[in-house]
C-alpha atoms as a PDB file:
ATOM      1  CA  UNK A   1       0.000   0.000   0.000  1.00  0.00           C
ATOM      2  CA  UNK A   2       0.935   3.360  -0.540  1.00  0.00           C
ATOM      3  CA  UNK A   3       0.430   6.070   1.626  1.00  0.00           C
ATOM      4  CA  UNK A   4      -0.576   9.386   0.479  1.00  0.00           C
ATOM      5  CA  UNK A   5      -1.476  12.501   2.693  1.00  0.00           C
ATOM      6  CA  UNK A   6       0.123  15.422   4.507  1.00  0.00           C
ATOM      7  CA  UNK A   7       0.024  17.159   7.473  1.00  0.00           C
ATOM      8  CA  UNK A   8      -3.115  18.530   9.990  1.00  0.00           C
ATOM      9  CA  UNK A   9      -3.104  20.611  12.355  1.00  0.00           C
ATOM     10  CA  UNK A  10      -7.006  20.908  14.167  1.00  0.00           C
ATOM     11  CA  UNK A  11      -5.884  22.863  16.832  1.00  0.00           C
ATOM     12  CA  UNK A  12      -5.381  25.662  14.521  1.00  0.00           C
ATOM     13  CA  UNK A  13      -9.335  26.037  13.839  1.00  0.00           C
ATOM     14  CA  UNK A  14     -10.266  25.156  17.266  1.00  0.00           C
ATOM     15  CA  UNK A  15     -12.876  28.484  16.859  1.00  0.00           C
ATOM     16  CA  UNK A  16     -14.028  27.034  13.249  1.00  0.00           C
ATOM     17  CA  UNK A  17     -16.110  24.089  14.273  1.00  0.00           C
ATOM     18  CA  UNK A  18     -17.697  23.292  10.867  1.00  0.00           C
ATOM     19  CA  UNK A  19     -14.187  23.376   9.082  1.00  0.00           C
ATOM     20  CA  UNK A  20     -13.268  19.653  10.513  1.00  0.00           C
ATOM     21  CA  UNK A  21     -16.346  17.899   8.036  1.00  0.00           C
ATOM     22  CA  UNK A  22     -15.077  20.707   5.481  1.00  0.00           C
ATOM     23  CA  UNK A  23     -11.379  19.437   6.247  1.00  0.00           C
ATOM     24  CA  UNK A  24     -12.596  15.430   6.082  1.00  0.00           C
ATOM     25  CA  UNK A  25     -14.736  15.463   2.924  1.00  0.00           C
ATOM     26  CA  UNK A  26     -12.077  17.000   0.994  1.00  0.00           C
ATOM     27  CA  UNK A  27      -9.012  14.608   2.092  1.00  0.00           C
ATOM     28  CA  UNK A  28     -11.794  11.457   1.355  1.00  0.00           C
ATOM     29  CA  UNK A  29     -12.107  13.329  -2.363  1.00  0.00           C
ATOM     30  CA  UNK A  30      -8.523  13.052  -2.320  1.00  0.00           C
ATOM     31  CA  UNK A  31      -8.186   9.599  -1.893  1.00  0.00           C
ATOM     32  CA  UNK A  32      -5.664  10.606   1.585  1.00  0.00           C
ATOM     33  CA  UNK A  33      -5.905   7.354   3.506  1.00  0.00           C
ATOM     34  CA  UNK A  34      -2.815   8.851   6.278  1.00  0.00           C
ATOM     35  CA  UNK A  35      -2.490  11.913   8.214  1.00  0.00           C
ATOM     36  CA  UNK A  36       0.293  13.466  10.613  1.00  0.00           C
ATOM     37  CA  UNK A  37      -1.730  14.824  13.628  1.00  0.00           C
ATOM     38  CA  UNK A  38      -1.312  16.837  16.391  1.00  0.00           C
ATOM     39  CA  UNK A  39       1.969  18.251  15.926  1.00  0.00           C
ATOM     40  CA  UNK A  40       1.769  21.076  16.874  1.00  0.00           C
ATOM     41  CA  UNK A  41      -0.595  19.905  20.093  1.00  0.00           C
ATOM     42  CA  UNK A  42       1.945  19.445  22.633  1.00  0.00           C
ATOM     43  CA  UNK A  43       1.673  23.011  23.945  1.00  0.00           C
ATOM     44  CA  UNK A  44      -2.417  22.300  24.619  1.00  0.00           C
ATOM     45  CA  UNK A  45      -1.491  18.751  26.602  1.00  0.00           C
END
């Protein structure tokens, strides 16, 4: 398998609530089946 996808960062639009369907209907048109998450998270654990 190959994997195809890029980075995401959700805690960038945590005041855009309706962008995260937006955000996941557009990487499933784009066939994406990986994502790197939560990088830049650490600083909200």
């Amino acid at each position: 398998m190959i994997l195809y996808g890029g980075d995401y960062y959700p805690e960038q639009w945590k005041e855009a609530k309706d962008i995260l369907q937006e955000d996941l209907s557009l990487m499933k048109k784009a066939h994406c089946n990986t994502v790197t998450l939560g990088v830049f998270a650490w600083s909200e654990l």
